[in-house]
N, C-alpha and C. Protein backbone atom coordinates (compact mmCIF):
# COMPACT_ATOMS: atom_id res chain seq x y z
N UNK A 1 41.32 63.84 -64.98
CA UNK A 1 41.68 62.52 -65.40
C UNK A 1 41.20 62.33 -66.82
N UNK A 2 41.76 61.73 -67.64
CA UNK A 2 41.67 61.44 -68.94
C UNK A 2 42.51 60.36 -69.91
N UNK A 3 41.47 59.73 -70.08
CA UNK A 3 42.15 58.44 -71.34
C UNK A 3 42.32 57.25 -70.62
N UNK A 4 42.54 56.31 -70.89
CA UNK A 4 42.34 54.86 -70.39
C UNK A 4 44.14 54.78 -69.39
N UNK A 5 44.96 55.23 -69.65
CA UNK A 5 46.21 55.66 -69.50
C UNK A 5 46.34 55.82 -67.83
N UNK A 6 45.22 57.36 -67.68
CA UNK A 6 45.13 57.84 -66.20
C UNK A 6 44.34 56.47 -65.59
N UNK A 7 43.19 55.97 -66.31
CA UNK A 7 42.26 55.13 -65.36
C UNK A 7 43.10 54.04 -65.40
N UNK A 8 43.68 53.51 -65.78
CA UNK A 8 44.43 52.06 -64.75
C UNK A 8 45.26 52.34 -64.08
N UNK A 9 45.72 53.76 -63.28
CA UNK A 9 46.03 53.82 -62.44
C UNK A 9 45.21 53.05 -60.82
N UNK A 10 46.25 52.42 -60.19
CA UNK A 10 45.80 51.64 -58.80
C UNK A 10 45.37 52.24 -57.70
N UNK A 11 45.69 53.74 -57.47
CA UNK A 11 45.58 54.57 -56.68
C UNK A 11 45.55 56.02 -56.94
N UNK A 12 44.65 56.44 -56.41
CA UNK A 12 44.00 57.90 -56.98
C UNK A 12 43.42 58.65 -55.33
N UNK A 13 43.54 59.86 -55.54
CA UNK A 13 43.01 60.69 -54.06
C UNK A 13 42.85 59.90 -53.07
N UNK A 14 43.52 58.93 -52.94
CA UNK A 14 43.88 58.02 -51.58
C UNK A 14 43.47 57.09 -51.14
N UNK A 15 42.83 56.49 -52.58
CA UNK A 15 42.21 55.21 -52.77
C UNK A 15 43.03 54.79 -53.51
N UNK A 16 42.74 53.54 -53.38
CA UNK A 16 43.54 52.04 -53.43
C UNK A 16 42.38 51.03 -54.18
N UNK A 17 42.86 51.27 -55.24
CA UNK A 17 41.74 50.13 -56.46
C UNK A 17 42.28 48.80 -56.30
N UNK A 18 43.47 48.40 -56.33
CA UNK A 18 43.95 47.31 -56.54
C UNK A 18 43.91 46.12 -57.34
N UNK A 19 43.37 45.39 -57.39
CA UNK A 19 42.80 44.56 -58.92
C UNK A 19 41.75 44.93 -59.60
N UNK A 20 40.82 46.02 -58.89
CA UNK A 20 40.07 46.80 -59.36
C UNK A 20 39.99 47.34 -60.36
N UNK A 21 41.11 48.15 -60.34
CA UNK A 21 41.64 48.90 -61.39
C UNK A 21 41.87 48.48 -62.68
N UNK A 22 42.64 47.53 -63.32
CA UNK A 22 42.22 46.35 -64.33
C UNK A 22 41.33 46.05 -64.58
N UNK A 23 40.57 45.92 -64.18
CA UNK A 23 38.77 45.17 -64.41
C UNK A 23 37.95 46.38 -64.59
N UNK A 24 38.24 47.61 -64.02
CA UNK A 24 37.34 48.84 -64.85
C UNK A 24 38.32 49.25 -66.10
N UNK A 25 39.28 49.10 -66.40
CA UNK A 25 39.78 49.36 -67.48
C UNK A 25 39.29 48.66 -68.84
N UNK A 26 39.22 46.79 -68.65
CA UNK A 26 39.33 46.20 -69.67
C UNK A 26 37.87 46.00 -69.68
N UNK A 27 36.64 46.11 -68.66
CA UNK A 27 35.60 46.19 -69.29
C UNK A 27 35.02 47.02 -69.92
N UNK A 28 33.58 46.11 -70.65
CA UNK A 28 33.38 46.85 -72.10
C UNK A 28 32.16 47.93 -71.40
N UNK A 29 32.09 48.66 -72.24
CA UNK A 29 31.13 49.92 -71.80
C UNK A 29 30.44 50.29 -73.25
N UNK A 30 29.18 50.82 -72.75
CA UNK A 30 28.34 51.53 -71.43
C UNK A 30 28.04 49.96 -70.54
N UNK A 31 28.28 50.69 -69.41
CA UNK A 31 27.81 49.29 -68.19
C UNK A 31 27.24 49.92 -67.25
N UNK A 32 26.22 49.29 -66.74
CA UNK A 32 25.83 49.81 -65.75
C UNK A 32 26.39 48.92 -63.99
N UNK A 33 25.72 50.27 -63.58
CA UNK A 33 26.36 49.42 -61.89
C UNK A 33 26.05 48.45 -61.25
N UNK A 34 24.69 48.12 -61.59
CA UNK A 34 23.79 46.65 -61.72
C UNK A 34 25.46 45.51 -62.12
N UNK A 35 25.71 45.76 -63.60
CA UNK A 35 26.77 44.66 -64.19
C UNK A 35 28.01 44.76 -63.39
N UNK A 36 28.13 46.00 -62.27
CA UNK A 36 29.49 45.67 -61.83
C UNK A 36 29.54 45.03 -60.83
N UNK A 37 28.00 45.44 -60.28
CA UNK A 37 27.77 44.44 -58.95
C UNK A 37 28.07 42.89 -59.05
N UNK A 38 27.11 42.79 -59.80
CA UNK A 38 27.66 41.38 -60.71
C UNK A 38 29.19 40.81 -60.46
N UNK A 39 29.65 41.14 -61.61
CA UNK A 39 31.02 40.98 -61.94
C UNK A 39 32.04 41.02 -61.15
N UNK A 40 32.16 42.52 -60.23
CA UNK A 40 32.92 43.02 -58.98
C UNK A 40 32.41 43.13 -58.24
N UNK A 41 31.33 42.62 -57.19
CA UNK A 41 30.60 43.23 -56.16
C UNK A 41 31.92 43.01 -54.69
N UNK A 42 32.61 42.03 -54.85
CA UNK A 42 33.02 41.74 -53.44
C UNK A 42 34.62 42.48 -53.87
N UNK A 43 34.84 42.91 -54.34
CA UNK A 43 36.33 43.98 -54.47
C UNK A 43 36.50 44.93 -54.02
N UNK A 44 37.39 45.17 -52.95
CA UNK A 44 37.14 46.10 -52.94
C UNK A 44 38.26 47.01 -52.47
N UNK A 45 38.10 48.74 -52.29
CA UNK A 45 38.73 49.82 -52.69
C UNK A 45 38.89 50.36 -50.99
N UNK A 46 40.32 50.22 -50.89
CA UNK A 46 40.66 50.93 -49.35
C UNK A 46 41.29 52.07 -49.30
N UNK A 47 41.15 52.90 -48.11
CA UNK A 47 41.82 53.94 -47.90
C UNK A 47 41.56 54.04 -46.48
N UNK A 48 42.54 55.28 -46.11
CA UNK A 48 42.81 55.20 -45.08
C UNK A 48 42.28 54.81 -43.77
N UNK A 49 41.00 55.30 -43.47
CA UNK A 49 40.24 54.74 -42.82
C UNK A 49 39.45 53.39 -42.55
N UNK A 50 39.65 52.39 -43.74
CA UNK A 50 39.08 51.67 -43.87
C UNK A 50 38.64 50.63 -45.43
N UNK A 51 37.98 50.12 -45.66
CA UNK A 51 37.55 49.52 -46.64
C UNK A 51 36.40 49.33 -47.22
N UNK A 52 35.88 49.47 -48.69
CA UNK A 52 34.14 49.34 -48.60
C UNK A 52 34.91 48.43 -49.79
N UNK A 53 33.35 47.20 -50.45
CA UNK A 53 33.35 46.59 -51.25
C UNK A 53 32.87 47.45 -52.89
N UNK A 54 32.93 47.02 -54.03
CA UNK A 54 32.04 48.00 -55.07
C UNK A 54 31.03 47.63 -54.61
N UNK A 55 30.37 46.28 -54.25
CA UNK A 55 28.41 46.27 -54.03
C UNK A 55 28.37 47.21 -53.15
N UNK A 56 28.91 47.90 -51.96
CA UNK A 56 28.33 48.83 -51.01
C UNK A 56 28.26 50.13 -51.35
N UNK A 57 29.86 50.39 -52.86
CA UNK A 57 29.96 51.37 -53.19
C UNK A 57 28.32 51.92 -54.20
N UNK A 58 28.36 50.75 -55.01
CA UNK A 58 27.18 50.81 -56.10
C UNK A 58 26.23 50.91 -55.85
N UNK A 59 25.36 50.28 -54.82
CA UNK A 59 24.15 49.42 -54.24
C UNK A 59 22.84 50.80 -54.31
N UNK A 60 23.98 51.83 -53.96
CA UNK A 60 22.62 53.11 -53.98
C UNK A 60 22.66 53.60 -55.26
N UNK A 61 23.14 53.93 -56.52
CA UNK A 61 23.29 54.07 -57.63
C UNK A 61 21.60 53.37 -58.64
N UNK A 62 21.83 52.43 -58.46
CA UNK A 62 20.60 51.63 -59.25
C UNK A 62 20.35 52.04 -60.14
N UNK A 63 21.05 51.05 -61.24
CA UNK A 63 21.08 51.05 -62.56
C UNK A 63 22.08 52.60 -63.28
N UNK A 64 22.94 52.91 -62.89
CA UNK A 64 23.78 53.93 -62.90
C UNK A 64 24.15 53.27 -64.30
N UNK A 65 24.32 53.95 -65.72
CA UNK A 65 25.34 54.14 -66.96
C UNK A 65 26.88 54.83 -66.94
N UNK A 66 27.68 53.95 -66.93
CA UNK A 66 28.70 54.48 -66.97
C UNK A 66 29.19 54.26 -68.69
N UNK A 67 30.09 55.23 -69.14
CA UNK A 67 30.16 55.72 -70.32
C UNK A 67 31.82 55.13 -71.01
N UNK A 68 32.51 55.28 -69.47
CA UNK A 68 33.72 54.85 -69.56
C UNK A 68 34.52 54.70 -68.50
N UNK A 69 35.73 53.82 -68.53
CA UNK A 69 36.52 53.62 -67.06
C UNK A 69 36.69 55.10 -66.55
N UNK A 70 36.73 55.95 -67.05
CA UNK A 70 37.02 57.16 -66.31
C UNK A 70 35.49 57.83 -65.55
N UNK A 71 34.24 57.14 -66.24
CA UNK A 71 33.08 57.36 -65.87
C UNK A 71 32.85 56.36 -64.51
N UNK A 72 33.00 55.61 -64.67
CA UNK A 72 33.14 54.11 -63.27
C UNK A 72 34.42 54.58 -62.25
N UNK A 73 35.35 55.09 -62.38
CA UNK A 73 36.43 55.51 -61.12
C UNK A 73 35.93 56.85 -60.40
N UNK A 74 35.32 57.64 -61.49
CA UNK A 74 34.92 58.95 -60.69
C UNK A 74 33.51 58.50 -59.81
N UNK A 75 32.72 56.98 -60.10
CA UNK A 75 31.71 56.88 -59.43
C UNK A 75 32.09 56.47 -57.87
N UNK A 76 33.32 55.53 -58.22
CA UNK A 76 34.08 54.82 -57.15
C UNK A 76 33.82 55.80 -55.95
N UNK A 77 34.84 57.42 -56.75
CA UNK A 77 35.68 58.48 -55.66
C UNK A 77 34.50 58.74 -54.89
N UNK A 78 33.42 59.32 -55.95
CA UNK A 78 32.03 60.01 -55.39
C UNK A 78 30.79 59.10 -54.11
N UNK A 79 31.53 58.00 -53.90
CA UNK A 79 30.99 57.23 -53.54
C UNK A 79 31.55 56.86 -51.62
N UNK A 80 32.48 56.72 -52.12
CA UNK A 80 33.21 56.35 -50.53
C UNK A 80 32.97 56.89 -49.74
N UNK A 81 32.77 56.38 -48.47
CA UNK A 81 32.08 56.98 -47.48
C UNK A 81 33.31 57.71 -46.68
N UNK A 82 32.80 59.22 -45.38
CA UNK A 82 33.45 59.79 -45.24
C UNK A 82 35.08 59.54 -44.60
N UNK A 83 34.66 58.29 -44.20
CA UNK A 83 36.14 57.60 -43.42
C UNK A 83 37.45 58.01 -44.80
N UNK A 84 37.15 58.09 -45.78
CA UNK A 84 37.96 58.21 -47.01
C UNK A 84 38.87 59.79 -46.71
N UNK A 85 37.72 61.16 -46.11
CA UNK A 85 37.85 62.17 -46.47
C UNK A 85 39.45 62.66 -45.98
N UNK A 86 39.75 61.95 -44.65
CA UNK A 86 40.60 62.26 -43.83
C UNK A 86 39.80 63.37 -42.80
N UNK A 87 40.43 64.21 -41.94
CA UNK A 87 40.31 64.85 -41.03
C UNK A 87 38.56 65.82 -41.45
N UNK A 88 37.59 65.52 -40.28
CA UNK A 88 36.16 66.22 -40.65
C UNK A 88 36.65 67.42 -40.45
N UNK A 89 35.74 68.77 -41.23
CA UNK A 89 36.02 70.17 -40.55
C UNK A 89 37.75 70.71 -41.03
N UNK A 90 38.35 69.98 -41.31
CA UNK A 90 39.97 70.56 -41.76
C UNK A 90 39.84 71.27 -42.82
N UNK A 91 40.96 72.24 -42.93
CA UNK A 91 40.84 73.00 -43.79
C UNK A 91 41.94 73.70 -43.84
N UNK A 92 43.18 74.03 -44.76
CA UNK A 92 44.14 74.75 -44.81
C UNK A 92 44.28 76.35 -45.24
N UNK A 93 42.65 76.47 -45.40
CA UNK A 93 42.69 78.53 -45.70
C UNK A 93 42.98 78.90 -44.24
N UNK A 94 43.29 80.18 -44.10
CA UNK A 94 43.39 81.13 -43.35
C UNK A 94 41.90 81.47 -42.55
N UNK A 95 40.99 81.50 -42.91
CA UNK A 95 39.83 81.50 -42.75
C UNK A 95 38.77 80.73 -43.44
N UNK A 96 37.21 80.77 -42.36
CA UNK A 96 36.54 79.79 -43.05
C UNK A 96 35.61 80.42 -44.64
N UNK A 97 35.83 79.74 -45.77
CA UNK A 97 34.58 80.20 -47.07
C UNK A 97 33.24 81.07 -46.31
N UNK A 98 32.65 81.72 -46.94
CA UNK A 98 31.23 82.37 -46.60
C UNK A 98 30.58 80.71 -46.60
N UNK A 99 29.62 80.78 -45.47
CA UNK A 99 28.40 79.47 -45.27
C UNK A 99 29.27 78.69 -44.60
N UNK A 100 30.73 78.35 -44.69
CA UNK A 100 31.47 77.37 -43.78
C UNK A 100 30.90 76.84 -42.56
N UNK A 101 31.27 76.30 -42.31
CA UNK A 101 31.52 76.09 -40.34
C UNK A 101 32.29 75.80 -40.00
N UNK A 102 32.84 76.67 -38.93
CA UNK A 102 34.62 75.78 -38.40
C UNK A 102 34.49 76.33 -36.56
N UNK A 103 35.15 75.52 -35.96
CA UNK A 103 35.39 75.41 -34.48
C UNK A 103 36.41 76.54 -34.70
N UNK A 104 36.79 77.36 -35.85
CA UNK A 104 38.45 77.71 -35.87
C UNK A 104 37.79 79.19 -35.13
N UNK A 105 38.29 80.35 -33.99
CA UNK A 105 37.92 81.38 -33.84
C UNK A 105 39.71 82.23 -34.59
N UNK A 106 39.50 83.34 -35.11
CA UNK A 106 40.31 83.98 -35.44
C UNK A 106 41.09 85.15 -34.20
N UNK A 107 42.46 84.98 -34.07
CA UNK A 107 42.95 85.75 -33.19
C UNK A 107 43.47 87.26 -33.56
N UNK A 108 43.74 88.40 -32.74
CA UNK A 108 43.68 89.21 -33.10
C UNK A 108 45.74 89.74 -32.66
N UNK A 109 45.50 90.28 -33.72
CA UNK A 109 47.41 90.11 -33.56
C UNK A 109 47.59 91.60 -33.00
């Protein structure tokens, strides 16, 4: 993501900013998450599973600097809790990464 262009986009990896999205764009920066609580605390960003507010998103951050709207949306993504991820344990390789864990057993052809 890059430039003010990508960040007022409304929806990103399956979140849903919604008026959100405007209001991290046109504010001024460096801000911290303290000022968004403030400003945006009760807005908030849904996806599939569900909905969180920014205060629930922010609240563990404390005093977080963001640099720019593209610095404040990637806090958003990094933030949402797992209801966001879609399916726990899914995975579309063939097999699981080294350290993985998967229920998946491999069959023998």
């Amino acid at each position: 993501m890059s430039g003010i262009d990508e960040a007022d986009k409304t929806r990103e990896q399956g979140i849903e900013f919604g008026e959100l999205a405007d209001r991290i764009v046109s504010h001024e920066y460096p801000a911290t998450s303290d000022e968004f609580i403030d400003e945006y605390g009760d807005y908030e960003v849904e996806f599939p599973g569900g909905t969180q507010t920014l205060q629930n998103l922010f609240e563990p951050l404390q005093g977080e600097t963001f640099d720019s709207p593209d610095d404040a949306r990637q806090a958003i993504l990094n933030m949402v809790d797992e209801r966001a991820i879609g399916r726990k344990g899914y995975s579309d390789r063939n097999s699981p990464a080294i350290g993985e864990e998967t229920e998946w057993t491999p069959e023998s052809l």
